[in-house]
Protein backbone atom coordinates (compact mmCIF):
# COMPACT_ATOMS: atom_id res chain seq x y z
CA UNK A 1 0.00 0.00 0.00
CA UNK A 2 2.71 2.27 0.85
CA UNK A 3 4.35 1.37 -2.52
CA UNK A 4 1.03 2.37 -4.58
CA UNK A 5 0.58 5.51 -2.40
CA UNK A 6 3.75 6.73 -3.43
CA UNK A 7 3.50 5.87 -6.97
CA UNK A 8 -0.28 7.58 -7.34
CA UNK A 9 1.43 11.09 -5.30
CA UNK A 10 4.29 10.80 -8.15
CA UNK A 11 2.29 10.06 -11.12
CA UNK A 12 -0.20 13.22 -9.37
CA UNK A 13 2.42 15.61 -9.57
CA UNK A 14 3.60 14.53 -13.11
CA UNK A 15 0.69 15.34 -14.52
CA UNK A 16 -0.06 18.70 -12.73
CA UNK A 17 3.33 19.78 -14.00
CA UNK A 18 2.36 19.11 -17.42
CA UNK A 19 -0.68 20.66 -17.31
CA UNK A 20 0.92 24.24 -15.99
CA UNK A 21 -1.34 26.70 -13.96
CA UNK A 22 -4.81 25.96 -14.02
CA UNK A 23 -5.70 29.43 -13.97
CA UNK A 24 -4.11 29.54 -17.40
CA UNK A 25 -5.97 26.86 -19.55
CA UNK A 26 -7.87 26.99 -22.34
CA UNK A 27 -11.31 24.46 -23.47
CA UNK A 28 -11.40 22.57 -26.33
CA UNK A 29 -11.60 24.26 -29.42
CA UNK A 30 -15.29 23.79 -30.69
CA UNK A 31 -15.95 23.93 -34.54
CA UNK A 32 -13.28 24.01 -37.43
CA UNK A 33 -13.66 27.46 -38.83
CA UNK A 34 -13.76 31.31 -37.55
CA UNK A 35 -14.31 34.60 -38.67
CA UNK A 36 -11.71 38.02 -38.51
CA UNK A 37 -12.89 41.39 -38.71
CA UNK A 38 -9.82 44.21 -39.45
CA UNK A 39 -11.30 47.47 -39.02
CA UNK A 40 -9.40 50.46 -40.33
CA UNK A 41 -10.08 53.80 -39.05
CA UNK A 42 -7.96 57.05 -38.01
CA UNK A 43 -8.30 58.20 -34.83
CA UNK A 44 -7.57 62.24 -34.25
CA UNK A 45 -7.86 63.20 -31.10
CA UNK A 46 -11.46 61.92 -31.01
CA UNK A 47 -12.41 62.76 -34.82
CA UNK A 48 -12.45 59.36 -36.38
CA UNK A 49 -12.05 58.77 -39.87
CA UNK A 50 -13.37 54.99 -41.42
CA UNK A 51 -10.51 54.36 -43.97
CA UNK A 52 -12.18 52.60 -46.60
CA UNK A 53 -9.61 51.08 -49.97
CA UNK A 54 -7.59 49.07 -47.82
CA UNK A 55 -6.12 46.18 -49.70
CA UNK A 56 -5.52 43.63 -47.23
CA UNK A 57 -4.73 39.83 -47.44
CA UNK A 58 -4.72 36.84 -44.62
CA UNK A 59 -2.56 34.08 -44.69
CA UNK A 60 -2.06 30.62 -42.60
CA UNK A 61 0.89 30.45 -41.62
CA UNK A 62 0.89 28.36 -38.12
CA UNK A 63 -1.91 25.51 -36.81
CA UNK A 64 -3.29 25.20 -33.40
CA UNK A 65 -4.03 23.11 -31.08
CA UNK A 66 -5.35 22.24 -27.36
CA UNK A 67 -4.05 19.50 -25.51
CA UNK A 68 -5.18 19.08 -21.48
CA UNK A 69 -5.99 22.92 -21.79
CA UNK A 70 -2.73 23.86 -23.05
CA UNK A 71 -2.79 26.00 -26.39
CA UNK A 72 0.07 25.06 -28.82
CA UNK A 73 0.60 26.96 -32.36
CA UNK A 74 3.26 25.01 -34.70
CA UNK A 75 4.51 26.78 -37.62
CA UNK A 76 2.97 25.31 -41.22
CA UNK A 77 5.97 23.30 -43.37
CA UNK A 78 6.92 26.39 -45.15
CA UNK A 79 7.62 29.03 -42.68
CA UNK A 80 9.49 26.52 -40.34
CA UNK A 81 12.95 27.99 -41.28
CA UNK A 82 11.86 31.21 -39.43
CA UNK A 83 11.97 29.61 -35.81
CA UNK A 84 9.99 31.30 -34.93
CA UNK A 85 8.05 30.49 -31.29
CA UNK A 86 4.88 31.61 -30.43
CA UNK A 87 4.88 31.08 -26.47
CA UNK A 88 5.03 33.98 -24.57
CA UNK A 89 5.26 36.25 -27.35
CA UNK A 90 5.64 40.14 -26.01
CA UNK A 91 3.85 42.25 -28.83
CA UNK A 92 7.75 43.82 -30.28
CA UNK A 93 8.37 39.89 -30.29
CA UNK A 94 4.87 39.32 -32.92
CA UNK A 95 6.13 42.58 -34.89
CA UNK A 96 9.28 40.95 -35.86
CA UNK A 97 7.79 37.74 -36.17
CA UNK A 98 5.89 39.04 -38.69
CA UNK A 99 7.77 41.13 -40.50
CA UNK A 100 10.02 37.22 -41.49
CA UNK A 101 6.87 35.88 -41.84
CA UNK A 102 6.16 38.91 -44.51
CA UNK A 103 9.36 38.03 -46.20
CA UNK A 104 9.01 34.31 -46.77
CA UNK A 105 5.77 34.94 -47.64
CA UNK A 106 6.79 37.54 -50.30
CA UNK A 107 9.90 35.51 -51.31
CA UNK A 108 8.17 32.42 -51.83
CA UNK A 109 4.91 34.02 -53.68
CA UNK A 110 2.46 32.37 -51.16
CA UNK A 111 -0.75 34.17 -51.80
CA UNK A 112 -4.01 34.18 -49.06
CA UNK A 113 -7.59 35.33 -49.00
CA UNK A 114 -7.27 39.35 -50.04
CA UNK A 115 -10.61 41.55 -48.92
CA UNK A 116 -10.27 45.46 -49.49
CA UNK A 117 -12.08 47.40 -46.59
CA UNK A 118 -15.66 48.93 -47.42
CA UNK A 119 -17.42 52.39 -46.88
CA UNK A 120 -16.90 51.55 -42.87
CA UNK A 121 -13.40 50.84 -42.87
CA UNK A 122 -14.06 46.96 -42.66
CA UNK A 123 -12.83 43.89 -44.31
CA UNK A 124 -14.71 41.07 -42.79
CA UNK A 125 -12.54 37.36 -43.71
CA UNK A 126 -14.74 34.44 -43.14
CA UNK A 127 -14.54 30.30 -43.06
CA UNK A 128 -10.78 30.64 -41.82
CA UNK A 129 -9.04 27.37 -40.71
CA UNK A 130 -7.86 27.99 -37.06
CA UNK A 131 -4.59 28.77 -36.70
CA UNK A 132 -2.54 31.38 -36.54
CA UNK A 133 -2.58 34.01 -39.45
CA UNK A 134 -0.55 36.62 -41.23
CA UNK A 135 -2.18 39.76 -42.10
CA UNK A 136 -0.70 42.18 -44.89
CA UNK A 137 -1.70 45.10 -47.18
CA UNK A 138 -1.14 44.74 -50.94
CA UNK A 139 -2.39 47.73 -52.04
CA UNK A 140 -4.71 50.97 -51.32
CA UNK A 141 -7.23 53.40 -53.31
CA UNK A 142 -9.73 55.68 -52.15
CA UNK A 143 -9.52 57.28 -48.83
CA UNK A 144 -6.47 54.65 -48.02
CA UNK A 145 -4.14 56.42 -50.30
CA UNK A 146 -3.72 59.99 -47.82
CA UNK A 147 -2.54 57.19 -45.13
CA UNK A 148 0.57 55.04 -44.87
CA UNK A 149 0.52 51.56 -45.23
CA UNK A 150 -0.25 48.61 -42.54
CA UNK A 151 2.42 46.74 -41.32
CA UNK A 152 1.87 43.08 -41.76
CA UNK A 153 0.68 41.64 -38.07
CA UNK A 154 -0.26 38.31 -36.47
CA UNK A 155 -4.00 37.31 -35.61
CA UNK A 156 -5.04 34.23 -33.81
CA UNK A 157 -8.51 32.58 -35.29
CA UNK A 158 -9.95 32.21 -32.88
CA UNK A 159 -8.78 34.54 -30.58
CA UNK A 160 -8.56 33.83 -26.68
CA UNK A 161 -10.37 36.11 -23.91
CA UNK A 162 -7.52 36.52 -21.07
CA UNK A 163 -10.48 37.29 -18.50
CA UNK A 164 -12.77 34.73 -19.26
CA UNK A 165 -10.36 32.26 -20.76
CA UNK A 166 -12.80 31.39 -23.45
CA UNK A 167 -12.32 31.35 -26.87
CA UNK A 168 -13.25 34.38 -29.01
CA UNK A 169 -14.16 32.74 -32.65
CA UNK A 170 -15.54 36.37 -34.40
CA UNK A 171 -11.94 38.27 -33.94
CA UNK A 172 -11.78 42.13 -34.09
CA UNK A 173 -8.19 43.74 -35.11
CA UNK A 174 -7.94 47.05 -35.75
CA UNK A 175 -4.33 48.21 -37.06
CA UNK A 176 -2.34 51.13 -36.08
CA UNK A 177 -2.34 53.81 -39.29
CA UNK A 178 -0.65 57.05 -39.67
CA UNK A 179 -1.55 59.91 -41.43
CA UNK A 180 0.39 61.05 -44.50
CA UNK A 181 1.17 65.06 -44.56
CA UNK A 182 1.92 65.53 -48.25
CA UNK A 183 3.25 68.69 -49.17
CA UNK A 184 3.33 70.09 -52.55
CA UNK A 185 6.96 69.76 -54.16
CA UNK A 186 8.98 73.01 -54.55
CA UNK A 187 8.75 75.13 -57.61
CA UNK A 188 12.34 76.87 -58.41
CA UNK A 189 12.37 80.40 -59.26
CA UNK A 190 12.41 81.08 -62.98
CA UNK A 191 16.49 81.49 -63.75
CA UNK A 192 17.40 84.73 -65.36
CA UNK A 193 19.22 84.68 -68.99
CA UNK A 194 21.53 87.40 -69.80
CA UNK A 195 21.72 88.18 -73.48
CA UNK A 196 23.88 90.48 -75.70
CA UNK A 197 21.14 89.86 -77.93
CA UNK A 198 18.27 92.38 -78.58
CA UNK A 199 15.04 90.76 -78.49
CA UNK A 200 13.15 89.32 -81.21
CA UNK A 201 12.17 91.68 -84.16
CA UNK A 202 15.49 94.22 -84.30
CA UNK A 203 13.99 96.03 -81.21
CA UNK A 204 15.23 97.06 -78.35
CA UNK A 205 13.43 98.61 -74.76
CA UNK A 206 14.38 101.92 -75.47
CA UNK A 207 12.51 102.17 -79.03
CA UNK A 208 12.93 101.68 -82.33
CA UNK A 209 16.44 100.38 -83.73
CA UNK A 210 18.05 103.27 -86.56
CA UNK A 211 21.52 101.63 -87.03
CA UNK A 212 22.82 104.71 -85.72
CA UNK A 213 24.63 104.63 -82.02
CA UNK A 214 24.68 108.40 -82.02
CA UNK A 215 23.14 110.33 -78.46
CA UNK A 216 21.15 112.67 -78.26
CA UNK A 217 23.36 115.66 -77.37
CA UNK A 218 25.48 114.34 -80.22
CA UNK A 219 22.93 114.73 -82.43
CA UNK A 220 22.14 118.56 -81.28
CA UNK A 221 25.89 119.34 -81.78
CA UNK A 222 25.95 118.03 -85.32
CA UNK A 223 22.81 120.15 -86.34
CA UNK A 224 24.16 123.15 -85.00
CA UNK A 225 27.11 122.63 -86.54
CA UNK A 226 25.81 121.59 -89.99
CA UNK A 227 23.18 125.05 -89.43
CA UNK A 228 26.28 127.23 -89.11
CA UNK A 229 27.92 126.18 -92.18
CA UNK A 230 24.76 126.48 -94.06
CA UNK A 231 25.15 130.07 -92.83
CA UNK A 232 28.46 131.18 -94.12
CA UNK A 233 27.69 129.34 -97.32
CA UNK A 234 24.80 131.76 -97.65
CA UNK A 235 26.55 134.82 -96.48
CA UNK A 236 29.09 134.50 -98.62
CA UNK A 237 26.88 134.10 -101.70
CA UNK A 238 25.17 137.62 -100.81
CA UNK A 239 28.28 139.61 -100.60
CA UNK A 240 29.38 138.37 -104.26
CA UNK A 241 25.89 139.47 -105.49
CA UNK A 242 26.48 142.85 -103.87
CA UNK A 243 29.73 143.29 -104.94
């Protein structure tokens, strides 16, 4: 008896070990299938702004599963060369989990389920497999292109209520987006030519072009002069006539 006690406090404390802190467990996962919301929107200071035209795609990229209330996500064949390990995850940890998750996916040319958000901001993904699942933006028009584009993040399907420890199989994410300031680009100054050239037609700013470079007081001098001459010639005609 003493033997079998001892064996049953053993086998006891084996198993509770295992299991981890009750307070911690999840139920069994019920169904095969979920449904993620991603709502886009802008939040300024209280003035929120639905961001519809947001391109967005979902992708598998890890399975999960529940065994004794433990929750275990194993990376799909693919993305195993990552390493990546989902336990404990803090949320810089997802971030750069899925930014290599981003770049296998876009080295590889794996393509998912791609919804682009409606007049509410919303793209609704439905009948997902549960796991866990990449979410990325391929593209953006309408109100999506005055804001900058989503980094790719993780979302579980279904998603698990901390509180409650229940399962959550309608997930919400909403994504972080920043506002674009765009600027008009800077228009130089016309540049200033210098010409010895006169303009266009043989005319110049200061009137009509003569050929002749002379000034005015030049001119004055040569008409008086040309007056005087004109003056002796005369004269001297008159006294021959009188004499």
């Amino acid at each position: 008896m003493a033997v079998l006690t001892s064996m049953l406090i053993l086998l006891s404390a084996g198993t509770a070990s295992a299991a981890g802190d009750e307070s911690d467990l999840m139920p069994a996962l019920e169904g095969s299938a979920g449904t993620a919301k991603i709502i886009c929107q802008y939040d300024d200071n209280g003035a929120v702004t639905k961001i519809d035209g947001v391109q967005l795609e979902m992708i598998k990229v890890a399975d999960v599963s529940v065994n004794n209330g433990c929750v275990t996500y194993t990376l799909l064949p693919e993305y195993q060369g990552t390493g990546i390990d989902f336990d404990d995850m803090t949320a810089d940890e997802s971030n750069k989990a899925a930014a290599d998750l981003y770049s296998v996916k876009e080295s590889k040319g794996y393509t998912g389920t791609q919804v682009t958000t409606d007049n509410d901001g919303k793209a609704v993904f439905t009948d997902l497999p549960y796991g866990m699942y990449l979410v990325s933006q391929t593209g953006k028009e309408g109100t999506a292109t005055g804001y900058e584009k989503v980094e790719p993040f993780l979302v579980m399907v279904p998603g698990a209520d901390p509180a409650s420890h229940e399962w959550i199989y309608d997930v919400t994410a909403e994504p972080k987006l920043e506002i674009v300031k765009t600027t008009p680009p800077e228009t130089e100054p016309p540049k200033e030519t210098t010409s010895n050239e006169p303009p266009s037609g043989g005319k110049t700013g200061n009137g009509p072009k003569t050929g002749d470079e002379a000034s005015l007081p030049e001119w004055a001098g040569m008409i008086l002069m040309s007056s005087a001459v004109i003056f002796l010639v005369l004269r001297g005609r008159k006294k021959k006539e009188n004499s």
